[in-house]
C-alpha atoms as a PDB file:
ATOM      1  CA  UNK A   1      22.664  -9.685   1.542  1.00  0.00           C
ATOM      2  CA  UNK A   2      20.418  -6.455   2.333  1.00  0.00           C
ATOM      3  CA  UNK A   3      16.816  -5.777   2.241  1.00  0.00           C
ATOM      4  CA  UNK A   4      15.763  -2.302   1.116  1.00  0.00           C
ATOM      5  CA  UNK A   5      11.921  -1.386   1.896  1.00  0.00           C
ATOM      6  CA  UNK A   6      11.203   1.505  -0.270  1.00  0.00           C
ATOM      7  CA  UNK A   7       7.938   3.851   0.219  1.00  0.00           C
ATOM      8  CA  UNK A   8       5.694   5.123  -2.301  1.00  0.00           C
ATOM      9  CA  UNK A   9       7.291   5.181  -6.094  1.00  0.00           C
ATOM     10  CA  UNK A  10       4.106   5.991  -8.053  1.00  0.00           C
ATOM     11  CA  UNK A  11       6.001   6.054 -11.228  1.00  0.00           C
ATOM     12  CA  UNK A  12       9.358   8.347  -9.772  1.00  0.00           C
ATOM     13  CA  UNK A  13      11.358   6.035 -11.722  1.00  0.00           C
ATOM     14  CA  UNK A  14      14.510   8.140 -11.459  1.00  0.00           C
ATOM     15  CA  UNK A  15      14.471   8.459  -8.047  1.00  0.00           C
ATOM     16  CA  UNK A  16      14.771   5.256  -7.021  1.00  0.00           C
ATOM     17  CA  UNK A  17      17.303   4.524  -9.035  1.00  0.00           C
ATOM     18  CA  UNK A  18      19.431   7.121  -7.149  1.00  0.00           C
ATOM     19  CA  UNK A  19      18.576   5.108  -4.009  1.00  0.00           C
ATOM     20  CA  UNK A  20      19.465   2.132  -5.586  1.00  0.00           C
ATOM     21  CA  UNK A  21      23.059   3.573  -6.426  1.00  0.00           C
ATOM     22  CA  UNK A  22      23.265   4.898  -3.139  1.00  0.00           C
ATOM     23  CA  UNK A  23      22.720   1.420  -1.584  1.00  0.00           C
ATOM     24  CA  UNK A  24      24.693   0.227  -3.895  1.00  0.00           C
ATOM     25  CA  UNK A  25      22.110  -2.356  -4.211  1.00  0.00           C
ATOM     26  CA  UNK A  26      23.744  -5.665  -5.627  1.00  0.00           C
ATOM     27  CA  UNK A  27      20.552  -7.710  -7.620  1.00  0.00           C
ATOM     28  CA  UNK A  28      22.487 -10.682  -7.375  1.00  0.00           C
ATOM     29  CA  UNK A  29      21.760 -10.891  -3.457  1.00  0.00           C
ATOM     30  CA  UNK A  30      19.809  -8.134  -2.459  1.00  0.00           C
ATOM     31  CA  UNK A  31      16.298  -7.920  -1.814  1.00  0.00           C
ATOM     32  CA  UNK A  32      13.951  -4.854  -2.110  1.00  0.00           C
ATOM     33  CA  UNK A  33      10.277  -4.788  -0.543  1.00  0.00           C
ATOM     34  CA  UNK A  34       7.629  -2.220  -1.902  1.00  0.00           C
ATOM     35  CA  UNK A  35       5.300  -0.904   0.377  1.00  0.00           C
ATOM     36  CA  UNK A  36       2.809  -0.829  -3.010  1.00  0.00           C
ATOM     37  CA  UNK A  37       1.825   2.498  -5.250  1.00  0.00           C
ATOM     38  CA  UNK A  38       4.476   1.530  -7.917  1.00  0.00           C
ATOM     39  CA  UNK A  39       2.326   3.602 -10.133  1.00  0.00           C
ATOM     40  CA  UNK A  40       0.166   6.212 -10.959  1.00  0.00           C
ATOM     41  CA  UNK A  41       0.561  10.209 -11.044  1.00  0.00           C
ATOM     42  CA  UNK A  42       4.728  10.039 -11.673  1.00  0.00           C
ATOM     43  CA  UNK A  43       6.359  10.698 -14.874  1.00  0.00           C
ATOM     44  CA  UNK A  44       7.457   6.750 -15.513  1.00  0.00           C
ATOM     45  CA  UNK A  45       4.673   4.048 -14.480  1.00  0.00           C
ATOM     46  CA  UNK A  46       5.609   1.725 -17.277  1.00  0.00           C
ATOM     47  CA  UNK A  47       9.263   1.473 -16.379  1.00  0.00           C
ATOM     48  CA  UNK A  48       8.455   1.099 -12.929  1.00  0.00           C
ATOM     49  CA  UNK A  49       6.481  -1.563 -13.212  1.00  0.00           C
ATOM     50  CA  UNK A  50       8.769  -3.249 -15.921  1.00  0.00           C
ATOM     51  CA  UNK A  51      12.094  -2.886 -13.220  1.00  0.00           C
ATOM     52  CA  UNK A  52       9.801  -4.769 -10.933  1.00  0.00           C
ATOM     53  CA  UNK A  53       8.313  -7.851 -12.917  1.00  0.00           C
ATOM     54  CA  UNK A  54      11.711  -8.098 -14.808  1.00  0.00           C
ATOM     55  CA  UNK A  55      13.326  -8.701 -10.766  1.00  0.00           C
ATOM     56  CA  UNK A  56       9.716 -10.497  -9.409  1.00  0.00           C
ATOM     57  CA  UNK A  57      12.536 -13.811  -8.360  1.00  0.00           C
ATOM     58  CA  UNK A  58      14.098 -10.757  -5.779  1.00  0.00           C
ATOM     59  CA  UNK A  59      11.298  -8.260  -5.095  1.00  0.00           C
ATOM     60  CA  UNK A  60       8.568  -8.457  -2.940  1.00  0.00           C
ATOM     61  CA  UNK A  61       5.680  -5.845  -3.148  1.00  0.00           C
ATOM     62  CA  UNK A  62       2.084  -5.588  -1.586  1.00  0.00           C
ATOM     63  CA  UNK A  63      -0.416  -4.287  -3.673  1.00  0.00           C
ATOM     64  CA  UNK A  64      -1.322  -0.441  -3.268  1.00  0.00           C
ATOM     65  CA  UNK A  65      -4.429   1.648  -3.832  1.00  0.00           C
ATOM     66  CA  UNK A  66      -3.503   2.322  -7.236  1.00  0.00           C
ATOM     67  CA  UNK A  67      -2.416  -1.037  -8.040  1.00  0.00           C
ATOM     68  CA  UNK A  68      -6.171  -1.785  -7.238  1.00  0.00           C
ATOM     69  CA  UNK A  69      -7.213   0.741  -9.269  1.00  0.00           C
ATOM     70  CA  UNK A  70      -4.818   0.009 -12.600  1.00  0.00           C
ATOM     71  CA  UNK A  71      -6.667  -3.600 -12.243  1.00  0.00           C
ATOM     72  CA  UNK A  72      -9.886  -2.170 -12.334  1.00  0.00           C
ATOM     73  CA  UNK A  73      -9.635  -0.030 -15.016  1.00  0.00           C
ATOM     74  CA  UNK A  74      -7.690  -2.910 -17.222  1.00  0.00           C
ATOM     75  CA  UNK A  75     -10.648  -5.110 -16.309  1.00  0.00           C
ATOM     76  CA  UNK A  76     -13.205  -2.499 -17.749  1.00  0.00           C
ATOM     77  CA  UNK A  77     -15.494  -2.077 -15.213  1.00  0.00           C
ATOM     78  CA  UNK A  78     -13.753   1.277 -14.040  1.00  0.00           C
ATOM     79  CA  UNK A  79     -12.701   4.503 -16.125  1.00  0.00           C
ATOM     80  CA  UNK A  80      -9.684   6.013 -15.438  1.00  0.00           C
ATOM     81  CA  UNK A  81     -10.063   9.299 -13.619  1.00  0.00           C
ATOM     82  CA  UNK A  82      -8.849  13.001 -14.713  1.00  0.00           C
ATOM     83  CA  UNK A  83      -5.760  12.170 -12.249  1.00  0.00           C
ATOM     84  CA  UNK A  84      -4.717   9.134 -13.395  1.00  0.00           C
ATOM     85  CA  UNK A  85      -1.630   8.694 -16.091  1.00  0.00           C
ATOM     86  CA  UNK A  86      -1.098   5.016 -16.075  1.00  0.00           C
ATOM     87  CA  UNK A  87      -1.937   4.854 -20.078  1.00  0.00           C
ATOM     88  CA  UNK A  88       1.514   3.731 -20.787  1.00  0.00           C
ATOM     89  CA  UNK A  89       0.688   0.567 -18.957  1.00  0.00           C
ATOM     90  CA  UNK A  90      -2.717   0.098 -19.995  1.00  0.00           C
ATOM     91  CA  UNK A  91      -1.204   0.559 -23.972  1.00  0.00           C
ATOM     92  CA  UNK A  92       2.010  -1.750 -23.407  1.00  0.00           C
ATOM     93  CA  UNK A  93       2.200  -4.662 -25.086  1.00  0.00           C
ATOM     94  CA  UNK A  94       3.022  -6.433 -21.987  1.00  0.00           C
ATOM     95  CA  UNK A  95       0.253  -4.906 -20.212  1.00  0.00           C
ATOM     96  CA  UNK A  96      -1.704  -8.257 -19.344  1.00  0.00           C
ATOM     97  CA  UNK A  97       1.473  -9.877 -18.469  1.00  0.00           C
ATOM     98  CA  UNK A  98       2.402  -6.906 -16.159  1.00  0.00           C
ATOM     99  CA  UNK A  99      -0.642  -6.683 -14.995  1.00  0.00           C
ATOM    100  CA  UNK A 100      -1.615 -10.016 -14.977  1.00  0.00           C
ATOM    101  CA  UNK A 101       1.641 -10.571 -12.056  1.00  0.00           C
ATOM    102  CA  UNK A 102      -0.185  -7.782 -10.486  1.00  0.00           C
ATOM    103  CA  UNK A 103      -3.139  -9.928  -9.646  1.00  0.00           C
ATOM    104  CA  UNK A 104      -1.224 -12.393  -7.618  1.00  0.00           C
ATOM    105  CA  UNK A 105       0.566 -10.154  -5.368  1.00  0.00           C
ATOM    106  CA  UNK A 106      -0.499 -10.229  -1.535  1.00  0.00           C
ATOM    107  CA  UNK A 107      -2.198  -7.204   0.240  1.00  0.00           C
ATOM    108  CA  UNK A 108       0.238  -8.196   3.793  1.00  0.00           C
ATOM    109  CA  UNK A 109       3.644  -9.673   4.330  1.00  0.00           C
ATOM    110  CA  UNK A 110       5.150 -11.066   6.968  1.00  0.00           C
ATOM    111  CA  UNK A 111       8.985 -11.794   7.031  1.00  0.00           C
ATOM    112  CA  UNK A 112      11.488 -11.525   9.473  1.00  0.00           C
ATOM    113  CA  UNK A 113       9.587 -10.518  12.347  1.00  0.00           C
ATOM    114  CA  UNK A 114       7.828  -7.528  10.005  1.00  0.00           C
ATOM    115  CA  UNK A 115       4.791  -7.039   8.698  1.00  0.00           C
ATOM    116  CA  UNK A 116       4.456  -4.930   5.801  1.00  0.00           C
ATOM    117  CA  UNK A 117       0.847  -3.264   4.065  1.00  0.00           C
ATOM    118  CA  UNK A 118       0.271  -0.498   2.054  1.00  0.00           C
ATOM    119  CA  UNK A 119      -2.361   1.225   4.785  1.00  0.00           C
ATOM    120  CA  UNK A 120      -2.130  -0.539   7.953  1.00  0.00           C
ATOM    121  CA  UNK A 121      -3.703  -2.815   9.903  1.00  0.00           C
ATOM    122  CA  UNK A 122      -7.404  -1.483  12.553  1.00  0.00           C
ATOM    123  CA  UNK A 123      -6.621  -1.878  16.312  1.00  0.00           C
ATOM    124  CA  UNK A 124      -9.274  -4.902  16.791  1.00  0.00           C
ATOM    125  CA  UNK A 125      -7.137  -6.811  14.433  1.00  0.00           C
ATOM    126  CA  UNK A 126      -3.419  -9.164  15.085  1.00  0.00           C
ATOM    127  CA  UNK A 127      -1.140  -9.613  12.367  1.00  0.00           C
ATOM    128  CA  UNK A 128      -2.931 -12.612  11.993  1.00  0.00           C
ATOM    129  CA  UNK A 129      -6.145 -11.829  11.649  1.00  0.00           C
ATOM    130  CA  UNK A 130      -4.809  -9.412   9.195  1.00  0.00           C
ATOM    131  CA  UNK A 131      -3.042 -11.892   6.912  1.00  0.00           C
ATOM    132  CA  UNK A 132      -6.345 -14.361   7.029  1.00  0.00           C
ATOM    133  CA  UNK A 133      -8.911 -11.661   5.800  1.00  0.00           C
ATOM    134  CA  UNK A 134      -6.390 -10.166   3.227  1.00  0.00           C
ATOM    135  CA  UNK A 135      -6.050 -14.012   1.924  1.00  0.00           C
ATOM    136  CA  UNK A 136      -9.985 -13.552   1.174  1.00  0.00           C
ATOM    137  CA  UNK A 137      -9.400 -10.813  -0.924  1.00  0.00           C
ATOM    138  CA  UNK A 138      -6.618 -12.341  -2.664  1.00  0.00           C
ATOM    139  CA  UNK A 139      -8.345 -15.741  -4.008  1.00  0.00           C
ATOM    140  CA  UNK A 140     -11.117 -13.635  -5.530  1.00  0.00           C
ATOM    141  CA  UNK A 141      -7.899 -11.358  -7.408  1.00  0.00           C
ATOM    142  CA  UNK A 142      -6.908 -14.528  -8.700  1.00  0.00           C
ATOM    143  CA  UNK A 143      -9.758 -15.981  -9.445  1.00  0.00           C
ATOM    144  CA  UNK A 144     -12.698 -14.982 -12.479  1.00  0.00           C
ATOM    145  CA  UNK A 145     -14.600 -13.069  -9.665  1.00  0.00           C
ATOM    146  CA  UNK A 146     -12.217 -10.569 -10.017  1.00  0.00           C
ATOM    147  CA  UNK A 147     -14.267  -8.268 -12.247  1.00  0.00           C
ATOM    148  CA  UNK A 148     -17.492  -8.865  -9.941  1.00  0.00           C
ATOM    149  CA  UNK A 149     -15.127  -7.775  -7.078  1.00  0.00           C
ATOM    150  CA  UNK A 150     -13.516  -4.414  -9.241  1.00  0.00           C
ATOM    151  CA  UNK A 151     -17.073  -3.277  -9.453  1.00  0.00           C
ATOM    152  CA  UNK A 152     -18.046  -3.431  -6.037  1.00  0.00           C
ATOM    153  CA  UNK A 153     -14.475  -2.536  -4.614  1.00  0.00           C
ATOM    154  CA  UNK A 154     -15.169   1.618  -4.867  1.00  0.00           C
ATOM    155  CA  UNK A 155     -16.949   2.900  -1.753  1.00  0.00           C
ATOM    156  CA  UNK A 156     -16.668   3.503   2.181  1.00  0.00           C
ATOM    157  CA  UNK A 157     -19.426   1.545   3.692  1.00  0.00           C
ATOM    158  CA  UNK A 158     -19.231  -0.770   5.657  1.00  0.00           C
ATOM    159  CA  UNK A 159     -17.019   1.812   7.674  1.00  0.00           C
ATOM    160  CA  UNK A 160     -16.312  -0.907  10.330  1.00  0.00           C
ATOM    161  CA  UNK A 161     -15.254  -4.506  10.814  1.00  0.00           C
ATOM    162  CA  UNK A 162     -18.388  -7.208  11.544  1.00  0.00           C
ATOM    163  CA  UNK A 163     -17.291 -10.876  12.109  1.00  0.00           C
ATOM    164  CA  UNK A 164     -20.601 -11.465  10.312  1.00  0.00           C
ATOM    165  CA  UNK A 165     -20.189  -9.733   6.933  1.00  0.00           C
ATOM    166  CA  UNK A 166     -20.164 -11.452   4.130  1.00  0.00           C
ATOM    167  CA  UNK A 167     -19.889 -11.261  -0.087  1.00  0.00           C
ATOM    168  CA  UNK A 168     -18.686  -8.006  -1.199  1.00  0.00           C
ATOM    169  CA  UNK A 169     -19.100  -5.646   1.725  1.00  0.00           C
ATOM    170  CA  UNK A 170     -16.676  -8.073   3.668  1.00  0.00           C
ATOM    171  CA  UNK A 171     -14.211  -8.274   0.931  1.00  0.00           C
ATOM    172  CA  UNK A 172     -14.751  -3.862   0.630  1.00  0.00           C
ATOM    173  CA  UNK A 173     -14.006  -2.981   4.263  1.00  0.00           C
ATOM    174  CA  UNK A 174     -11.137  -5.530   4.220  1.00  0.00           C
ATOM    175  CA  UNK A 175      -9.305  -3.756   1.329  1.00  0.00           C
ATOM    176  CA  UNK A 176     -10.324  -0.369   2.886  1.00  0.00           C
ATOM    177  CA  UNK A 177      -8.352  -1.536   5.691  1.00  0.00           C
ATOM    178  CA  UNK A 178      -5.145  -2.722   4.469  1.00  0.00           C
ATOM    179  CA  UNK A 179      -5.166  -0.383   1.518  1.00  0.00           C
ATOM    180  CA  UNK A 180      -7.166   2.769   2.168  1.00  0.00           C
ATOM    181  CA  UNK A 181      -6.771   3.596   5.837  1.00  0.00           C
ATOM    182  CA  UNK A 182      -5.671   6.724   7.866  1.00  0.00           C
ATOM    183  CA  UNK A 183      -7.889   7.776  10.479  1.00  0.00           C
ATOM    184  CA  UNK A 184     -10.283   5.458  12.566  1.00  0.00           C
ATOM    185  CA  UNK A 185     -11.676   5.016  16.131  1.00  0.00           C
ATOM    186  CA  UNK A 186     -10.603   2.732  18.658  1.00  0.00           C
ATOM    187  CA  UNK A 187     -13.360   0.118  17.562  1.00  0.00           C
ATOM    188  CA  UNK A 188     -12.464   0.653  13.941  1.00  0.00           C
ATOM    189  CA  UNK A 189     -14.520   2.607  12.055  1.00  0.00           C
ATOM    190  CA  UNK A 190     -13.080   4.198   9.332  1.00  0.00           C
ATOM    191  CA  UNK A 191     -12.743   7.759   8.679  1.00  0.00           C
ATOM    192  CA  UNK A 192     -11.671   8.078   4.518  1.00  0.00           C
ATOM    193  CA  UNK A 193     -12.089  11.599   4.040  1.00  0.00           C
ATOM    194  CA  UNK A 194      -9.287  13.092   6.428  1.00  0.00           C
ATOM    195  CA  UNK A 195      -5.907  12.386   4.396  1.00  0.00           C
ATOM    196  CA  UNK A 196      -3.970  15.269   6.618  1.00  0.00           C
ATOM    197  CA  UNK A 197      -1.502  15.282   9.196  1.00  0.00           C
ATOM    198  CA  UNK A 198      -4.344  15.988  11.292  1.00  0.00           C
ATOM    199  CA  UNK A 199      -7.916  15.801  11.468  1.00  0.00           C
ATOM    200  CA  UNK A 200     -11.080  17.459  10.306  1.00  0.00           C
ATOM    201  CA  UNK A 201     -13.508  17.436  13.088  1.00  0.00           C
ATOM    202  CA  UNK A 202     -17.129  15.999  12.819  1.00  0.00           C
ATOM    203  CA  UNK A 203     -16.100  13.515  10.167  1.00  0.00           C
ATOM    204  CA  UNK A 204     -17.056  10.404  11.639  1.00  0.00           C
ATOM    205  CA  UNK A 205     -20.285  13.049  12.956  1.00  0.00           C
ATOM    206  CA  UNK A 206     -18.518  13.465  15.987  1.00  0.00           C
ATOM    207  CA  UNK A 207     -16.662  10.411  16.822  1.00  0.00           C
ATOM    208  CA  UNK A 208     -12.802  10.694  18.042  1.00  0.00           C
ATOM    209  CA  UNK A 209     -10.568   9.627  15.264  1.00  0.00           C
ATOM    210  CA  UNK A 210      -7.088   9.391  15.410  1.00  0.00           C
ATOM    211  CA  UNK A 211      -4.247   7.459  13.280  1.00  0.00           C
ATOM    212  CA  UNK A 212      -4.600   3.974  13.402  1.00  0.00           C
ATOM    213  CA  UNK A 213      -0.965   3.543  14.594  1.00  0.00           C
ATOM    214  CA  UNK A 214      -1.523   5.756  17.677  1.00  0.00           C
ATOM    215  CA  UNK A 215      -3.959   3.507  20.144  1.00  0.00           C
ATOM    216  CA  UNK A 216      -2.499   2.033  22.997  1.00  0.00           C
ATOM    217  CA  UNK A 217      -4.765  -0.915  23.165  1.00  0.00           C
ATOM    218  CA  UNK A 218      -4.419  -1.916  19.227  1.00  0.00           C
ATOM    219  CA  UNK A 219      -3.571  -5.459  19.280  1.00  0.00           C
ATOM    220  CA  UNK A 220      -0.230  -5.189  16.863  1.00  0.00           C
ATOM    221  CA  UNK A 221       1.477  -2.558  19.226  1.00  0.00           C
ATOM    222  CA  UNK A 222       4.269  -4.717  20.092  1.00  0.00           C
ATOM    223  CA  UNK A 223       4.591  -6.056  16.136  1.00  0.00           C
ATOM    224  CA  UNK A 224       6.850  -4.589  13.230  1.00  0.00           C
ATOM    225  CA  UNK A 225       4.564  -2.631  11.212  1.00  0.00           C
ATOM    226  CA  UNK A 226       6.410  -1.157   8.085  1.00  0.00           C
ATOM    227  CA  UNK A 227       3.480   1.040   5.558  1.00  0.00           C
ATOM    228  CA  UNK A 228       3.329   3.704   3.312  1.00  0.00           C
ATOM    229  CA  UNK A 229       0.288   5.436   1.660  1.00  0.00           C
ATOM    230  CA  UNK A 230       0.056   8.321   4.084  1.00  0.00           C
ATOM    231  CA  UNK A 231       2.535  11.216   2.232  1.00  0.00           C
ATOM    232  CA  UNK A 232       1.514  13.862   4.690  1.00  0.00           C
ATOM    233  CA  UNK A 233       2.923  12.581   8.112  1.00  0.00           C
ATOM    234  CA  UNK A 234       6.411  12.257   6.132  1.00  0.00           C
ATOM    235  CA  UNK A 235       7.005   9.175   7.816  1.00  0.00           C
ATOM    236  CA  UNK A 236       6.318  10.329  11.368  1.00  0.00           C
ATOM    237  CA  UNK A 237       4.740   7.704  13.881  1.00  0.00           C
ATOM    238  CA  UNK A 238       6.324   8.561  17.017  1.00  0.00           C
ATOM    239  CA  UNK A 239       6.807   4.928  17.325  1.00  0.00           C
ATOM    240  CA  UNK A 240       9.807   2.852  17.240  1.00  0.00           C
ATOM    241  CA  UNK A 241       7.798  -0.149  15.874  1.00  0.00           C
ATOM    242  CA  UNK A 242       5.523   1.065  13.258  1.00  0.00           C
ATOM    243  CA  UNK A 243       7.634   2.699  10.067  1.00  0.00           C
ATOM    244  CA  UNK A 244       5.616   5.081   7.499  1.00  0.00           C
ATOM    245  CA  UNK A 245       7.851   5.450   4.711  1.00  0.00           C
ATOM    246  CA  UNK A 246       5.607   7.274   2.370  1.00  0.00           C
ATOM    247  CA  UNK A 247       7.703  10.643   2.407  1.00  0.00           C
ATOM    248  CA  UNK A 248       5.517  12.168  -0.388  1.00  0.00           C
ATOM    249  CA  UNK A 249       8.328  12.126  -3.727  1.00  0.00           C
ATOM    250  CA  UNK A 250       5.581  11.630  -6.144  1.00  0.00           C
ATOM    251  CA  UNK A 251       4.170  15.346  -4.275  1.00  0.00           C
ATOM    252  CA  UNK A 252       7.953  16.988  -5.319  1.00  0.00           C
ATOM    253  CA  UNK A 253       9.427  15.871  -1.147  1.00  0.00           C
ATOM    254  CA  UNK A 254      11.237  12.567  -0.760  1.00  0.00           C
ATOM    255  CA  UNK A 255      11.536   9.308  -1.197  1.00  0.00           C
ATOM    256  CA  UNK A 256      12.665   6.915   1.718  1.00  0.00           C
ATOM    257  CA  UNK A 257      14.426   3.642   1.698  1.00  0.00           C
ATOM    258  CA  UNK A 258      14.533   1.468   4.732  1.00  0.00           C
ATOM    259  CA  UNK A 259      17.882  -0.816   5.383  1.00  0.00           C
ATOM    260  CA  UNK A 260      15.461  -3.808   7.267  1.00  0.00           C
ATOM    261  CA  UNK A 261      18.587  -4.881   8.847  1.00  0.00           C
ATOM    262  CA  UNK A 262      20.371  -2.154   9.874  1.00  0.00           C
ATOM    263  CA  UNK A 263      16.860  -0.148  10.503  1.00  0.00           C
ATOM    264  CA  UNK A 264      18.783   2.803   8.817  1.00  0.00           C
ATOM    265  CA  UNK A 265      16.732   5.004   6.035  1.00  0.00           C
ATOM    266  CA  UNK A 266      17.902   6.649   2.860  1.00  0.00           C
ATOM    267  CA  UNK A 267      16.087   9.616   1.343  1.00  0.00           C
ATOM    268  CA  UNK A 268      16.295  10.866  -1.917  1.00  0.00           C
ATOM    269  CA  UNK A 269      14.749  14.648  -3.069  1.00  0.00           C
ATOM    270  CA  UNK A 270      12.505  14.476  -5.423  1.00  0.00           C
ATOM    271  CA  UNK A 271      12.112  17.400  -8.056  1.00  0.00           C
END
């Protein structure tokens, strides 16, 4: 038995299929782990997401960004933007079933001494505190405050943790967090305009920001981290520990399996 973490598919069906055959991936006792972004901007969002519910009893996947965003827009409360080109799920058949299995996915995993997230986890937090807060945001994605949560979800304030927020704000920077982030300080706050391998100055109006992986002090430097989400460091972290394997395929680079027990990665070029 094997378990394959694979990066960012947004919809490169074909792709990953070549990794698959390269793995020679065996669904009878193999396992493979999505770091989230099934979907959204590649040629084949529908079959994605199909390969993935039809294998849900031997696939585990966080929820993405864009994930987020497909159950927003399903929900009504959001319009799909000029980039988007997730119609083939939203005019399946199966789309509330697919979708519907989208809703109870977690935000954070923990298995075999890893944690995985789309984003990544701010420096203030443990794996821990991590897994409680993204449990917040999960009840409501289960629950019939889901659409009151879609239409507050959009936005970048609060830009920084509070032990005292509450309502909608709380469950917002907690999903910026796990889902959105790149660049922050070493207290937290969130910088969601830099998406580069390095930063814009004056973002934060003048604060240092740096990738959230990088401080010394964060309190998950000696944990597993395994994320995706950030295409443009091609999976660089200069860390041993904490994996990116978003290696940009959806952008015409790679895609990147990770062999969890072996710690050995696959690419695959994507045209």
């Amino acid at each position: 038995m094997a378990t394959y973490v694979v990066g960012d598919i947004q919809g490169c069906f074909k792709p990953f299929q070549q990794l698959l055959k390269r793995v020679d991936f065996n669904p009878d006792k193999d396992v493979i782990w999505s770091v989230g972004d099934l979907i959204n901007r590649g040629p084949d969002n529908l079959e994605t997401l199909r390969w993935f519910y039809d294998r849900r009893d031997n696939v585990v996947t966080v929820l993405g960004n864009h994930e987020l965003h497909l159950m927003a827009v399903s929900s009504g409360v959001r319009k799909i933007n000029k980039s988007d080109n997730f119609d083939d799920i939203l005019d399946a058949q199966d789309r509330d079933k697919l979708i519907g299995w989208l809703h109870h996915r977690p935000l954070i995993h923990c298995e075999h001494n890893v944690t995985m997230v789309h984003a990544g986890i701010p420096p203030m937090w443990t794996v821990g505190d991590a897994v409680d807060r993204a449990e917040e945001v999960e009840r409501v994605l289960r629950s019939a405050a889901c659409t009151e949560f879609f239409g507050a979800m959009y936005g970048n304030e609060p830009i920084v943790w509070r032990d005292d927020l509450s309502g909608m704000a709380r469950l917002r920077v907690i999903t910026n967090y796990l889902t959105r982030m790149r660049y922050c300080t070493k207290k937290g706050k969130l910088d969601l305009i830099n998406k580069g391998p390095t930063p814009v100055t004056n973002a934060l109006k003048g604060k240092k920001v740096a990738p959230w992986f990088t401080y010394s002090e964060r309190l998950t430097k000696n944990d597993t981290i395994i994320f995706g989400h950030w295409a443009s460091i091609d999976g660089i972290t200069d860390s041993t520990n904490t994996i990116g394997l978003d290696t940009g395929c959806v952008w015409g680079n790679e895609m990147t399996f990770l062999e969890l027990e072996t710690r050995r990665l696959y690419r695959c070029r994507c045209s």
